[in-house]
PDB file of N, CA and C in Angstrom:
ATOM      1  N   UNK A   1     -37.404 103.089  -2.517  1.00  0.00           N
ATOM      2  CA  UNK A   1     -38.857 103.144  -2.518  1.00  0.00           C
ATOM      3  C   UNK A   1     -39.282 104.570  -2.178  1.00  0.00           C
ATOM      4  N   UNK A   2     -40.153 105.073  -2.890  1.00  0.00           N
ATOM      5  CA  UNK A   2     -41.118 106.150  -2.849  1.00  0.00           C
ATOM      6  C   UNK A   2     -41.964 106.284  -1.622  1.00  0.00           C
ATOM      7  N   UNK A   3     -41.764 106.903  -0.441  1.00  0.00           N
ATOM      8  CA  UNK A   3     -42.416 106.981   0.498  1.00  0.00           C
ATOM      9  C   UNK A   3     -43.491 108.305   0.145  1.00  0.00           C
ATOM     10  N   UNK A   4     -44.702 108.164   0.629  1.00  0.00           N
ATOM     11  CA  UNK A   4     -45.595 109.275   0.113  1.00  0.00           C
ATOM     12  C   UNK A   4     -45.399 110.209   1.694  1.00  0.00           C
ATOM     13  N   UNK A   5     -45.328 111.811   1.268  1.00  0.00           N
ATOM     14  CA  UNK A   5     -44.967 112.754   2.318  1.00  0.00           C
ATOM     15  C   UNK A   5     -45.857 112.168   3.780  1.00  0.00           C
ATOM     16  N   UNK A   6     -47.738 112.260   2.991  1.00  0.00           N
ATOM     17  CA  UNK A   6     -48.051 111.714   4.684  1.00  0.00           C
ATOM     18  C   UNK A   6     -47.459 110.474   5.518  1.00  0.00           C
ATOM     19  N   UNK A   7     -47.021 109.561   4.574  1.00  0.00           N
ATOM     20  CA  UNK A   7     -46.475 108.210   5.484  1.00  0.00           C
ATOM     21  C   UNK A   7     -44.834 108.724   6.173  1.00  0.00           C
ATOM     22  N   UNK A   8     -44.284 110.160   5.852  1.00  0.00           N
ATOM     23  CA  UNK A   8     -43.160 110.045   6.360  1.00  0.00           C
ATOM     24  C   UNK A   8     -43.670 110.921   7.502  1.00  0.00           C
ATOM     25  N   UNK A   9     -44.914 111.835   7.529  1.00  0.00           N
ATOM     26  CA  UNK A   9     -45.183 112.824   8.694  1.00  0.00           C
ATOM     27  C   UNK A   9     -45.891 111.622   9.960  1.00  0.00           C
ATOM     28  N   UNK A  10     -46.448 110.635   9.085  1.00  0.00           N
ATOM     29  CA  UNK A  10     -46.935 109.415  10.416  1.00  0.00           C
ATOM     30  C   UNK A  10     -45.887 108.980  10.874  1.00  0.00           C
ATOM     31  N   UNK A  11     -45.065 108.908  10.421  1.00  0.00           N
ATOM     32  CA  UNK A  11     -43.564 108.120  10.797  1.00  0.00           C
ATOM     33  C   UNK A  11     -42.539 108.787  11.909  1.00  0.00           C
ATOM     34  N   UNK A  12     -42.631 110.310  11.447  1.00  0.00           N
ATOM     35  CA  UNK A  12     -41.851 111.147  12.319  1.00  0.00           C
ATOM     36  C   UNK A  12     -42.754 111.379  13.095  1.00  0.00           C
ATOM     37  N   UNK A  13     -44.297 112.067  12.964  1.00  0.00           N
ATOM     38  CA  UNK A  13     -44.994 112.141  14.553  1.00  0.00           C
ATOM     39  C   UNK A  13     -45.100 111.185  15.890  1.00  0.00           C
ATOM     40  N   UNK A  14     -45.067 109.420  14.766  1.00  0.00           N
ATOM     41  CA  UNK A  14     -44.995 108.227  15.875  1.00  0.00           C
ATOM     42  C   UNK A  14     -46.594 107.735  15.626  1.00  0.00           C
ATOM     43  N   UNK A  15     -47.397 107.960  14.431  1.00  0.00           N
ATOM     44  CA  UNK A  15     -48.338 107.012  14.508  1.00  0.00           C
ATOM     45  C   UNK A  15     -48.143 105.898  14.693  1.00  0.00           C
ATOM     46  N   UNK A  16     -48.952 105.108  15.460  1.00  0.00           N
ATOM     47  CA  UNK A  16     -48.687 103.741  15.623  1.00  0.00           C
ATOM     48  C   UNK A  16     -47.318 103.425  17.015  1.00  0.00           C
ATOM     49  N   UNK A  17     -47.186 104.689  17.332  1.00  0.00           N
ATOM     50  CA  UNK A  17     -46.254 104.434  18.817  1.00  0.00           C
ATOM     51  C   UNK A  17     -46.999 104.651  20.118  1.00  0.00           C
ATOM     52  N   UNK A  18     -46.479 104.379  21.255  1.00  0.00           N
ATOM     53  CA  UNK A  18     -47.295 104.797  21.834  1.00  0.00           C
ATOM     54  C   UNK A  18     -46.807 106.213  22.750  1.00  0.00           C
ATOM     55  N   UNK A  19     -47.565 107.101  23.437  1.00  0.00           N
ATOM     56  CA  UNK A  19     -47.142 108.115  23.562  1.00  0.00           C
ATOM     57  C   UNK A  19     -45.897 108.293  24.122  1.00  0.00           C
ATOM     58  N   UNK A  20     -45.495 107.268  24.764  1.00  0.00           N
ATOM     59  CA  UNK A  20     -43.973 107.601  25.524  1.00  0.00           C
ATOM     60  C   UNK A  20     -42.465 107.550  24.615  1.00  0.00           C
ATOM     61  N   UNK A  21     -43.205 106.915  22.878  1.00  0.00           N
ATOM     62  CA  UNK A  21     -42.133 107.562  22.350  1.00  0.00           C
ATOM     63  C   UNK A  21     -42.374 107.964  21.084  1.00  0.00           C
ATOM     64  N   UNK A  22     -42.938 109.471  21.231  1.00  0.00           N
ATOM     65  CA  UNK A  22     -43.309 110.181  20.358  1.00  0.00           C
ATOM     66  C   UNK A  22     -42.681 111.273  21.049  1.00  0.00           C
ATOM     67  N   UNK A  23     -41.810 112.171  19.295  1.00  0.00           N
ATOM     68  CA  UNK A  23     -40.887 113.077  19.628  1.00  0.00           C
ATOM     69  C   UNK A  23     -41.275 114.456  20.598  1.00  0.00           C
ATOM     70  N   UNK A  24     -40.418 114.590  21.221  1.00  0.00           N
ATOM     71  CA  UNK A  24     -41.164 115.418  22.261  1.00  0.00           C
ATOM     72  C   UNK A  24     -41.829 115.382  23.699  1.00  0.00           C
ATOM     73  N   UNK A  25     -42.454 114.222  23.771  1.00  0.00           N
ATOM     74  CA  UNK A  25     -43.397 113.829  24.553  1.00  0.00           C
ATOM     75  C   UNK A  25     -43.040 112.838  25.564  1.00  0.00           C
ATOM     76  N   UNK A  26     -42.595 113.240  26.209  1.00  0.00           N
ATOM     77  CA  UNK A  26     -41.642 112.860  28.000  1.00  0.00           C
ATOM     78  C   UNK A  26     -42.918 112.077  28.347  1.00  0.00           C
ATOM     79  N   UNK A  27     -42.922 111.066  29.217  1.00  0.00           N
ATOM     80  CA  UNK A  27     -43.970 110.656  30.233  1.00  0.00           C
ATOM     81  C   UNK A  27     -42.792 110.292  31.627  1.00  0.00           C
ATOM     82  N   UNK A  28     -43.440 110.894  32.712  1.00  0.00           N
ATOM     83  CA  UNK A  28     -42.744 110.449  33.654  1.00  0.00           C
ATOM     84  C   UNK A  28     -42.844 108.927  34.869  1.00  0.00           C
ATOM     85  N   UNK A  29     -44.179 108.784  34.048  1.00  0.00           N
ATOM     86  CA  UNK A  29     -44.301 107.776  35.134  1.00  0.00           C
ATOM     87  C   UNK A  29     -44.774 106.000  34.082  1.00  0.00           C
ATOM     88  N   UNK A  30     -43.438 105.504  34.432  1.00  0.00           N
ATOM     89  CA  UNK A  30     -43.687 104.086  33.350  1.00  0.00           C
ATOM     90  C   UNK A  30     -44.783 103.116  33.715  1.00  0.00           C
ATOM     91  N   UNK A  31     -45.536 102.552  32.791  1.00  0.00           N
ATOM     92  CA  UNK A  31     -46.274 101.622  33.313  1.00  0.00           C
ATOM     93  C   UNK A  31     -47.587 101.960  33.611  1.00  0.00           C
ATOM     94  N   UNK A  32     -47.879 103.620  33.463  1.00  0.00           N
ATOM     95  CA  UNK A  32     -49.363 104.508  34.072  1.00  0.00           C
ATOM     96  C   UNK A  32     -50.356 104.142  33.362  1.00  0.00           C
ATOM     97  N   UNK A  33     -51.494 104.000  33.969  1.00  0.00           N
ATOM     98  CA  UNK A  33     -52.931 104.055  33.110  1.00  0.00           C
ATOM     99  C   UNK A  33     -52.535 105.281  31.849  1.00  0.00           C
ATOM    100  N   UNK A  34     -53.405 105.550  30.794  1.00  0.00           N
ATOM    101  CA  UNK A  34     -53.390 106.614  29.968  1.00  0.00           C
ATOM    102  C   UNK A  34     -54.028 108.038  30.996  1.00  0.00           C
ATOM    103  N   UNK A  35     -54.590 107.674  31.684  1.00  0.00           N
ATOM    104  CA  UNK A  35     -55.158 108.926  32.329  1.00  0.00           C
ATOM    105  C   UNK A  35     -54.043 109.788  33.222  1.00  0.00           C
ATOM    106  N   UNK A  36     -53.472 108.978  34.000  1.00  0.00           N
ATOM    107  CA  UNK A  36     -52.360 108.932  34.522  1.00  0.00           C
ATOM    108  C   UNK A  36     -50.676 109.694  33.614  1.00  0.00           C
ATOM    109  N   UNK A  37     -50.794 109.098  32.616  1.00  0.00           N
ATOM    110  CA  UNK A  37     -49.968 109.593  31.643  1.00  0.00           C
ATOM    111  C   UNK A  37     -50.410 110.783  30.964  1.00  0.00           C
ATOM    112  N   UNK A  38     -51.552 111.346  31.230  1.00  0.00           N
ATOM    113  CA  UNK A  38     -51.716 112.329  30.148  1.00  0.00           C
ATOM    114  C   UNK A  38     -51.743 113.546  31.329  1.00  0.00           C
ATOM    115  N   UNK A  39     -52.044 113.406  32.484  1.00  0.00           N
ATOM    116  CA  UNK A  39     -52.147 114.294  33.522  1.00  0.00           C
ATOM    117  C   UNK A  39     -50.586 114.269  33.782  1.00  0.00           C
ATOM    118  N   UNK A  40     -49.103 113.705  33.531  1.00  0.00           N
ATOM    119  CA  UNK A  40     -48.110 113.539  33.434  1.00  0.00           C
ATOM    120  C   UNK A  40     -47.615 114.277  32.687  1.00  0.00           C
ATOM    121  N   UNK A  41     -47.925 114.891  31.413  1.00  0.00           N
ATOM    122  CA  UNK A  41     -47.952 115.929  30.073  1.00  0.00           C
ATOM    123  C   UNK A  41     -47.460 117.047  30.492  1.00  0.00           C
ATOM    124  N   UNK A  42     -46.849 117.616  30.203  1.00  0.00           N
ATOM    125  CA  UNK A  42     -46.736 119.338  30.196  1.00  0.00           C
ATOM    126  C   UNK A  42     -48.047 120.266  29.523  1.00  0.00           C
ATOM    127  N   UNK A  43     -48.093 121.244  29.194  1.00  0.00           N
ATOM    128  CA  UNK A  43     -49.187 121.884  28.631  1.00  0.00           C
ATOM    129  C   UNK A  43     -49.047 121.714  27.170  1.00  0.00           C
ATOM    130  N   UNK A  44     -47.729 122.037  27.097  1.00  0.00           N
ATOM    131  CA  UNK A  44     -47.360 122.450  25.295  1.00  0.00           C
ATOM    132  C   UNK A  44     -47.615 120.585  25.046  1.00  0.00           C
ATOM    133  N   UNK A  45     -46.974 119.577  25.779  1.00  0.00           N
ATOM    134  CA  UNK A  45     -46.768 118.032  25.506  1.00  0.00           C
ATOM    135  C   UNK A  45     -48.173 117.758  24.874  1.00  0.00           C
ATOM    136  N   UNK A  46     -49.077 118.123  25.674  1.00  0.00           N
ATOM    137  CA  UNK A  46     -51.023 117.825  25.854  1.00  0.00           C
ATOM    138  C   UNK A  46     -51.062 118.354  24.384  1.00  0.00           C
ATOM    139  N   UNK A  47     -51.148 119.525  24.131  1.00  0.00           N
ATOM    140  CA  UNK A  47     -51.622 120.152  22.929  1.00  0.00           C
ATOM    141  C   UNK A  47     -50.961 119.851  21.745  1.00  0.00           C
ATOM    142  N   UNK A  48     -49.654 119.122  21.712  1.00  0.00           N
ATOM    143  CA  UNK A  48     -48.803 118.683  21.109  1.00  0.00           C
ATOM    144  C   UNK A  48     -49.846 116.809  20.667  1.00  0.00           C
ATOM    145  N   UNK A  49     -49.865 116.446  21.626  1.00  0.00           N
ATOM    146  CA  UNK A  49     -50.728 115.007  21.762  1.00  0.00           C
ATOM    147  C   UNK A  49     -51.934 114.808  21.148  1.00  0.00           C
ATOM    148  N   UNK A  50     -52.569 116.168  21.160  1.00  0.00           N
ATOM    149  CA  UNK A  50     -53.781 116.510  21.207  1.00  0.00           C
ATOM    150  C   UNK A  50     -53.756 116.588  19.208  1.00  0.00           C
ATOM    151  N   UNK A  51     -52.931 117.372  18.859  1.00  0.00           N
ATOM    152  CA  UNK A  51     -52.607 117.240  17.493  1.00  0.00           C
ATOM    153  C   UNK A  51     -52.083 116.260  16.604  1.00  0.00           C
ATOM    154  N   UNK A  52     -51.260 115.383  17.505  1.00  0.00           N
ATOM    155  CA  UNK A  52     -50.675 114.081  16.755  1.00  0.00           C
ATOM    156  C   UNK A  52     -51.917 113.115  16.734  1.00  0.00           C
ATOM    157  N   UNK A  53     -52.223 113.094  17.714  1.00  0.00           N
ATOM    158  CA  UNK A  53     -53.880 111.922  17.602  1.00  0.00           C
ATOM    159  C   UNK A  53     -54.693 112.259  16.395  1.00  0.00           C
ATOM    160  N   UNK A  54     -54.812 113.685  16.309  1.00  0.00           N
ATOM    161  CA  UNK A  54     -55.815 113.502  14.877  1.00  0.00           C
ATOM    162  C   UNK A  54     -55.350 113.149  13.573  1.00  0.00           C
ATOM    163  N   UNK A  55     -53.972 112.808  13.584  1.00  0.00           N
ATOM    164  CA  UNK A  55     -53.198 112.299  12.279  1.00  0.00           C
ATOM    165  C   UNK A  55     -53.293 110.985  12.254  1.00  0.00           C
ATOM    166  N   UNK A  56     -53.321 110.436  13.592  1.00  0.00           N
ATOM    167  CA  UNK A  56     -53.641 109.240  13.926  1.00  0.00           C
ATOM    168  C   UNK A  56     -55.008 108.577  13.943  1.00  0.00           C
ATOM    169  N   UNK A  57     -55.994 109.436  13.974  1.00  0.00           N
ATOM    170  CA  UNK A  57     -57.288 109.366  13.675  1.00  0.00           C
ATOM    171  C   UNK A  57     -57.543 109.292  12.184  1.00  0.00           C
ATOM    172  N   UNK A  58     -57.039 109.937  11.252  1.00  0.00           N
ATOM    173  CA  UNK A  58     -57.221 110.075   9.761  1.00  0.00           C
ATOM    174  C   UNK A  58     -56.379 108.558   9.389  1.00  0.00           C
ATOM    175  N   UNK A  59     -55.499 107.667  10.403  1.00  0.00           N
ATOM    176  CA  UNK A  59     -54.953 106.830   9.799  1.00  0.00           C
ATOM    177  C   UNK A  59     -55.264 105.589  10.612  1.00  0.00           C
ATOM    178  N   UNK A  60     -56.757 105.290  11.064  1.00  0.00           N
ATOM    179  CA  UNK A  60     -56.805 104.319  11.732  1.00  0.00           C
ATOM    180  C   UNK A  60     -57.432 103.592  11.013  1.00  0.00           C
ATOM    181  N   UNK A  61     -56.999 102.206  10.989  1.00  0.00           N
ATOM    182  CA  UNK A  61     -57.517 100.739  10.013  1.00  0.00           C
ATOM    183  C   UNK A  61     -59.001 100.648  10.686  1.00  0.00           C
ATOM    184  N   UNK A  62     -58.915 100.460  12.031  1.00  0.00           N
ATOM    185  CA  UNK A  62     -59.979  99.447  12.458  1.00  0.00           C
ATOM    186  C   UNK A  62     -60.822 100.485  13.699  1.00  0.00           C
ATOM    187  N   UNK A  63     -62.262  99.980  13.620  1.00  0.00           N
ATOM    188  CA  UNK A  63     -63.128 100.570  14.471  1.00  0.00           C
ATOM    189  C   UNK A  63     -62.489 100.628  15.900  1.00  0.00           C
ATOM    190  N   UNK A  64     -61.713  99.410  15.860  1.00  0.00           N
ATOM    191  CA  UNK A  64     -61.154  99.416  17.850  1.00  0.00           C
ATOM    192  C   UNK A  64     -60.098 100.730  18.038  1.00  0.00           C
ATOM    193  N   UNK A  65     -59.196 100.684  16.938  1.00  0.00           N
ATOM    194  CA  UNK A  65     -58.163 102.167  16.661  1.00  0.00           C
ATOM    195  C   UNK A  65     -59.004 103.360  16.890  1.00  0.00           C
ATOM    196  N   UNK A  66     -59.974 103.441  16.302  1.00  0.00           N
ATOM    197  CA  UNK A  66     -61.229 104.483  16.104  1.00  0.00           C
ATOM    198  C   UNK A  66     -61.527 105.070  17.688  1.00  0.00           C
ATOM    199  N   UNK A  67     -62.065 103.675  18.306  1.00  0.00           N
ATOM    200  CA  UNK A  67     -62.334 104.155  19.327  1.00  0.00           C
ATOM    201  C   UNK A  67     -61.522 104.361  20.620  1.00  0.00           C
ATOM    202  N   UNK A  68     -60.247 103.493  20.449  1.00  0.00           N
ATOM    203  CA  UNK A  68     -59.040 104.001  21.562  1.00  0.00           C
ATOM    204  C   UNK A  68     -58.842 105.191  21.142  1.00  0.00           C
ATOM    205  N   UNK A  69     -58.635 105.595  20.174  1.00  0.00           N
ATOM    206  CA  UNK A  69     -58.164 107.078  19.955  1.00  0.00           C
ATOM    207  C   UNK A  69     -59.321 108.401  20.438  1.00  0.00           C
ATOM    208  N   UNK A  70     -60.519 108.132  20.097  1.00  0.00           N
ATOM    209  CA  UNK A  70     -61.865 108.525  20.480  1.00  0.00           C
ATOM    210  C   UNK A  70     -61.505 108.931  22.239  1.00  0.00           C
ATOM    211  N   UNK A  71     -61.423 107.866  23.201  1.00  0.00           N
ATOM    212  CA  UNK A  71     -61.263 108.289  23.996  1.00  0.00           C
ATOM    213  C   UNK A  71     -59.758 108.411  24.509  1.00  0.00           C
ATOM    214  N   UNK A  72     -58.558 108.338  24.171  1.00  0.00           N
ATOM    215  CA  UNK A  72     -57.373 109.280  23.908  1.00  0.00           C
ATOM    216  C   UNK A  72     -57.463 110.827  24.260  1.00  0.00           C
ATOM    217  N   UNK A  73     -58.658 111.012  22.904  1.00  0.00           N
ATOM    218  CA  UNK A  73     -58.476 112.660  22.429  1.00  0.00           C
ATOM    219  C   UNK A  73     -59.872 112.923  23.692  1.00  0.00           C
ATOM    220  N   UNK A  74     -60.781 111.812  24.464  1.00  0.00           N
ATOM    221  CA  UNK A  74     -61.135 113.097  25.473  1.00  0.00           C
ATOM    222  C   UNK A  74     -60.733 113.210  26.505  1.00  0.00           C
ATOM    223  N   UNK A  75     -59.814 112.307  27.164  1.00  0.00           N
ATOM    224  CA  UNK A  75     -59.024 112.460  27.884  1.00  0.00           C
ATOM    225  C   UNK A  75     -58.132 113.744  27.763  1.00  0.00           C
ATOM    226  N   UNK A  76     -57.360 114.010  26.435  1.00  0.00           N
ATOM    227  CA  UNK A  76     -56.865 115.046  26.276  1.00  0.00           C
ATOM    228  C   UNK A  76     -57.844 116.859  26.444  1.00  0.00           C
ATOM    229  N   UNK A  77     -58.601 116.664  26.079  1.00  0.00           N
ATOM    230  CA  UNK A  77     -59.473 117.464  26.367  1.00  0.00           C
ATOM    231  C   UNK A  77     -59.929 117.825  27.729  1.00  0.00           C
ATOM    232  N   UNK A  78     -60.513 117.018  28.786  1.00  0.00           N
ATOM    233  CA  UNK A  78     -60.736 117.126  29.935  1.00  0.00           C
ATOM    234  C   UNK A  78     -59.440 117.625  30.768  1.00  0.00           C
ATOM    235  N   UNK A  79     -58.753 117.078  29.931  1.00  0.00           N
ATOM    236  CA  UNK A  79     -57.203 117.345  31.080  1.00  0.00           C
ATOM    237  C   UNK A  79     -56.723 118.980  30.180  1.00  0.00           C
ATOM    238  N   UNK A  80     -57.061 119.230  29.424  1.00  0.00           N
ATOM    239  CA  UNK A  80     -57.329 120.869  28.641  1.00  0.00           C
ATOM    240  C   UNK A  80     -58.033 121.983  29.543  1.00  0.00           C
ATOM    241  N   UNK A  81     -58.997 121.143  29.487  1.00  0.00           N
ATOM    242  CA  UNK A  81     -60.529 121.868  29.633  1.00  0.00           C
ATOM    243  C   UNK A  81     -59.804 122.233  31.897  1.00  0.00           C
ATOM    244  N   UNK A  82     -59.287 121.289  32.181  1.00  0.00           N
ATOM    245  CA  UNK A  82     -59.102 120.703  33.975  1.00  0.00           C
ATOM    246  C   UNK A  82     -57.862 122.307  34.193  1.00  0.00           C
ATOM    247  N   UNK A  83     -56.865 122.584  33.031  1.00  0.00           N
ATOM    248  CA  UNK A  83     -55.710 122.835  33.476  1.00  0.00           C
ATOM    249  C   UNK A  83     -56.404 124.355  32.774  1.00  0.00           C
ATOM    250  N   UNK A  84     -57.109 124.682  32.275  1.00  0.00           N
ATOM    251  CA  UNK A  84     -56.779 126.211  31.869  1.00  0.00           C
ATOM    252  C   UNK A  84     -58.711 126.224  31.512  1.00  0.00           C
ATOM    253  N   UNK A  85     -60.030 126.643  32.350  1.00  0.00           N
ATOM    254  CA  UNK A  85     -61.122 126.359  31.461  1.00  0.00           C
ATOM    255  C   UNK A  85     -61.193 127.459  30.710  1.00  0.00           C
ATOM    256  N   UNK A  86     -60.723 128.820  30.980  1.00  0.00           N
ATOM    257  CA  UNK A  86     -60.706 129.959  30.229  1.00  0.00           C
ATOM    258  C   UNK A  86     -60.372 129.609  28.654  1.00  0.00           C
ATOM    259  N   UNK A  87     -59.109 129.702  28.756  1.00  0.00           N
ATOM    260  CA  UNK A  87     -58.551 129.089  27.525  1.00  0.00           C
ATOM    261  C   UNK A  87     -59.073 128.527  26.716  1.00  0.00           C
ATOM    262  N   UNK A  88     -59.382 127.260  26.887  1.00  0.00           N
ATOM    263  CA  UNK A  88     -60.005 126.453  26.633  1.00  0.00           C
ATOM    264  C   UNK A  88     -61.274 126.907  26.683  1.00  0.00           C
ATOM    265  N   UNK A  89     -62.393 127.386  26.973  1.00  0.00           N
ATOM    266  CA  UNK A  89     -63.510 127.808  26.324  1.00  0.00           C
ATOM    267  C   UNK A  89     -63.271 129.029  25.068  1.00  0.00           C
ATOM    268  N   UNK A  90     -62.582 129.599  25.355  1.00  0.00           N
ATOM    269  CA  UNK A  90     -61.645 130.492  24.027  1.00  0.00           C
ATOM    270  C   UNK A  90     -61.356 129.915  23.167  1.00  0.00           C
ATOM    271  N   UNK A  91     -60.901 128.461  23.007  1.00  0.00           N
ATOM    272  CA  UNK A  91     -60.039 127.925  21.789  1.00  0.00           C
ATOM    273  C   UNK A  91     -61.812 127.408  21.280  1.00  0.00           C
ATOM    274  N   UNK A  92     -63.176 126.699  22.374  1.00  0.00           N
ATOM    275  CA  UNK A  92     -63.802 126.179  21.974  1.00  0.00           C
ATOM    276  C   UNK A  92     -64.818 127.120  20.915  1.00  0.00           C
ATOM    277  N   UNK A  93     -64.689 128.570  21.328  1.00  0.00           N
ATOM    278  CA  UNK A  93     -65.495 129.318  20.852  1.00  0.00           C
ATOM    279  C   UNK A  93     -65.267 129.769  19.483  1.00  0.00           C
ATOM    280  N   UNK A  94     -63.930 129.511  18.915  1.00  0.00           N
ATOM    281  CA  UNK A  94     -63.230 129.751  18.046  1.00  0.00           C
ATOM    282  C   UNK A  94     -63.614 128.612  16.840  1.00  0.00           C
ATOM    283  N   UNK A  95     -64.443 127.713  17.505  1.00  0.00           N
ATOM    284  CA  UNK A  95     -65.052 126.827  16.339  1.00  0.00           C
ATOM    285  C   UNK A  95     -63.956 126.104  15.623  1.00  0.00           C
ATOM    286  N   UNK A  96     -63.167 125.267  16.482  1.00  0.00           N
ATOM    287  CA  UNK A  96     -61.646 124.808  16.091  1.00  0.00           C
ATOM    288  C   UNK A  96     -62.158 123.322  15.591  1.00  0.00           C
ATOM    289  N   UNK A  97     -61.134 123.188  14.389  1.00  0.00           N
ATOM    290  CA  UNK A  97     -61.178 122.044  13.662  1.00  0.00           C
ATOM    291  C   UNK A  97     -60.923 120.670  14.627  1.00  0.00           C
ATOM    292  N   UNK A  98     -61.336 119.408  14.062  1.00  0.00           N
ATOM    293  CA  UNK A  98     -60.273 118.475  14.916  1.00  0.00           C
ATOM    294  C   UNK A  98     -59.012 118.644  15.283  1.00  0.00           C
ATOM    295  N   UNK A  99     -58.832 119.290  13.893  1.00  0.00           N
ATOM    296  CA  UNK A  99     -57.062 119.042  13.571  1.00  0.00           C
ATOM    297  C   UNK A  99     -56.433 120.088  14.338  1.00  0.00           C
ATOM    298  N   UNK A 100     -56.905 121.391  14.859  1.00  0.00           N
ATOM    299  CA  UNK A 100     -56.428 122.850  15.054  1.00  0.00           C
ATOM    300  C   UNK A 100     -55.515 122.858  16.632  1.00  0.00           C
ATOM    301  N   UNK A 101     -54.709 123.196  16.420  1.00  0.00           N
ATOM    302  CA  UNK A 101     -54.270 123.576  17.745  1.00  0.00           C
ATOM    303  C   UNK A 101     -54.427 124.593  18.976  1.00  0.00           C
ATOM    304  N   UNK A 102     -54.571 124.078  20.135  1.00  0.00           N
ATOM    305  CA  UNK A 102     -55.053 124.819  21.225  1.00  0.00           C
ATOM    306  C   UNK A 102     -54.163 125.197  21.672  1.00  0.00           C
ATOM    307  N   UNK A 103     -52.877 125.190  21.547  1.00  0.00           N
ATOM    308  CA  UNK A 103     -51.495 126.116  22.439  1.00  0.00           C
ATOM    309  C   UNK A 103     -52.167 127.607  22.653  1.00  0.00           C
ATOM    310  N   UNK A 104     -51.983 128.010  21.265  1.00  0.00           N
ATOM    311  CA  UNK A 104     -51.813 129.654  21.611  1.00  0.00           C
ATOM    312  C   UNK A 104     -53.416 130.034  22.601  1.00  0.00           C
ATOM    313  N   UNK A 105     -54.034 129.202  22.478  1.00  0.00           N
ATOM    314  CA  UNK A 105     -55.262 129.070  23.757  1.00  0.00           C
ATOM    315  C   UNK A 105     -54.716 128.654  25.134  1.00  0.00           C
ATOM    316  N   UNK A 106     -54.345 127.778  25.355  1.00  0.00           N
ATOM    317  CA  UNK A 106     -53.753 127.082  26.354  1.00  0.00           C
ATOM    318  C   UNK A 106     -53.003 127.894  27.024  1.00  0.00           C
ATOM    319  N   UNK A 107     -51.560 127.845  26.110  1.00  0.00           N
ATOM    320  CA  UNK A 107     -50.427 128.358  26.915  1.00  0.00           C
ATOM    321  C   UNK A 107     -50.646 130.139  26.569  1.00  0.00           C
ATOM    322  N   UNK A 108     -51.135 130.733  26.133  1.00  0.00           N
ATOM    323  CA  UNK A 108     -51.138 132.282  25.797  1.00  0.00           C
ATOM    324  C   UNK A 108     -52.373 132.764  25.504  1.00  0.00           C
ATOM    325  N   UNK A 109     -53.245 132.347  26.930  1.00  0.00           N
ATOM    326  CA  UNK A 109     -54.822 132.685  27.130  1.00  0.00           C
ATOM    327  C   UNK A 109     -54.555 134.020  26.312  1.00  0.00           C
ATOM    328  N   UNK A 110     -53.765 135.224  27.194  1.00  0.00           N
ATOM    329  CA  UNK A 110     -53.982 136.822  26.799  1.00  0.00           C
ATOM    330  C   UNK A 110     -54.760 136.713  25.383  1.00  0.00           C
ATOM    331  N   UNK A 111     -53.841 135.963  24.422  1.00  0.00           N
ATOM    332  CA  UNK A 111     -54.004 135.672  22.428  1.00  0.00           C
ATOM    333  C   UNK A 111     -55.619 135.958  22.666  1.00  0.00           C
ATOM    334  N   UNK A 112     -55.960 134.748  23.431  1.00  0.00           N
ATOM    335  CA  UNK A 112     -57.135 134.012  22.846  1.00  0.00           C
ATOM    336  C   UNK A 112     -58.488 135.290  23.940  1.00  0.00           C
ATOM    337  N   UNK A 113     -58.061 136.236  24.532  1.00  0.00           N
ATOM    338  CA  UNK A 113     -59.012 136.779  25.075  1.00  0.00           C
ATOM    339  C   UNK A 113     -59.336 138.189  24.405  1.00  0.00           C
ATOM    340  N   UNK A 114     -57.797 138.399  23.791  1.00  0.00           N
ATOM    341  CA  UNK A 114     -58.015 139.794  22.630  1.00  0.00           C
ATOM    342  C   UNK A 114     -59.178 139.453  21.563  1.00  0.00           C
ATOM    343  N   UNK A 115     -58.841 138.465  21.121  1.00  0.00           N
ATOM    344  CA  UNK A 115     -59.705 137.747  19.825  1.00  0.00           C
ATOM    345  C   UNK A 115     -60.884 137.713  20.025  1.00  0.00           C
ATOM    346  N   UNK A 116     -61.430 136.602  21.408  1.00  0.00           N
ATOM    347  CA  UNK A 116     -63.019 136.649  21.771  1.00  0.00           C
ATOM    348  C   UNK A 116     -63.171 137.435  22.895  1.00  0.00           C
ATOM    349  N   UNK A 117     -62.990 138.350  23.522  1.00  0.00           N
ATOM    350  CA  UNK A 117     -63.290 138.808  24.756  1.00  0.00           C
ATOM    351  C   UNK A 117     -63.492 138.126  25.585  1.00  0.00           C
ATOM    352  N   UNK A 118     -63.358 138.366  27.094  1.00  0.00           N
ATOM    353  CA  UNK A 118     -63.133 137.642  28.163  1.00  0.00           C
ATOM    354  C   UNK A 118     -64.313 136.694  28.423  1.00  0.00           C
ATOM    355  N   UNK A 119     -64.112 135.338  28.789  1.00  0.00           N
ATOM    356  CA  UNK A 119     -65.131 134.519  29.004  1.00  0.00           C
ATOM    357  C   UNK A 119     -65.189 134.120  30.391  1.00  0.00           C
TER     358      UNK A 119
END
C-alpha cells in the first residue's frame, strides 16, 4: 500500500500519541497533569512539541482534538514565554507562523537579538 509522505511524517512525529512517546521527547514524571509534563520538557523538547502539535493540528478529525490541542499549544507557549521572555518576544516579533520554530529564539536568544534588536 501507497502511504502518502504526510501520513508517514504523522506517523514518525507520533500524531495521535501521546507526548511521552513521541521521538525525542523524554517526560520524566509518569502519570503528570499535561502542565506538569510540559514544565518536565527540556527547551529544545518544548520547541520540538511546540512544532509537532501543529501537524497535529492540520490533522485533527474532531472539534474536541481541535480544542485539546488549542490548549496543548498554550501551555507550550506560556511555559516558552515562563523560561526565556526575551526570546520569546523576539521569536513573537518575527511574526512567526503556527508552524515556525522558536529554537533558534529560545535556545540562541544572541540569533534572535542581532535580527530584531534588543527587547
Amino acid at each position: 500500500m501507497n502511504e502518502s509522505w504526510l501520513r508517514r511524517v504523522f506517523r514518525w512525529v507520533g500524531v495521535g500519541r501521546s507526548e511521552a512517546t513521541l521521538p525525542g521527547v523524554q517526560h520524566h514524571v509518569e502519570g503528570a497533569d499535561i502542565n506538569e509534563r510540559v514544565r518536565h520538557l527540556n527547551s529544545a523538547q518544548l520547541c520540538r512539541a511546540w512544532r509537532i502539535s501543529f501537524l497535529a493540528v492540520i490533522s485533527a478529525k474532531t472539534a474536541a482534538e481541535l480544542e485539546e490541542l488549542a490548549r496543548k499549544r498554550r501551555l507550550y507557549l506560556e511555559e516558552m514565554e515562563s523560561r526565556n521572555p526575551a526570546g520569546f518576544a523576539c521569536w513573537l516579533a518575527s511574526s512567526p507562523a503556527a508552524s515556525s520554530d522558536p529554537e533558534p529564539y529560545l535556545l540562541h536568544q544572541d540569533a534572535g537579538r542581532r535580527r530584531f534588536g534588543s527587547l
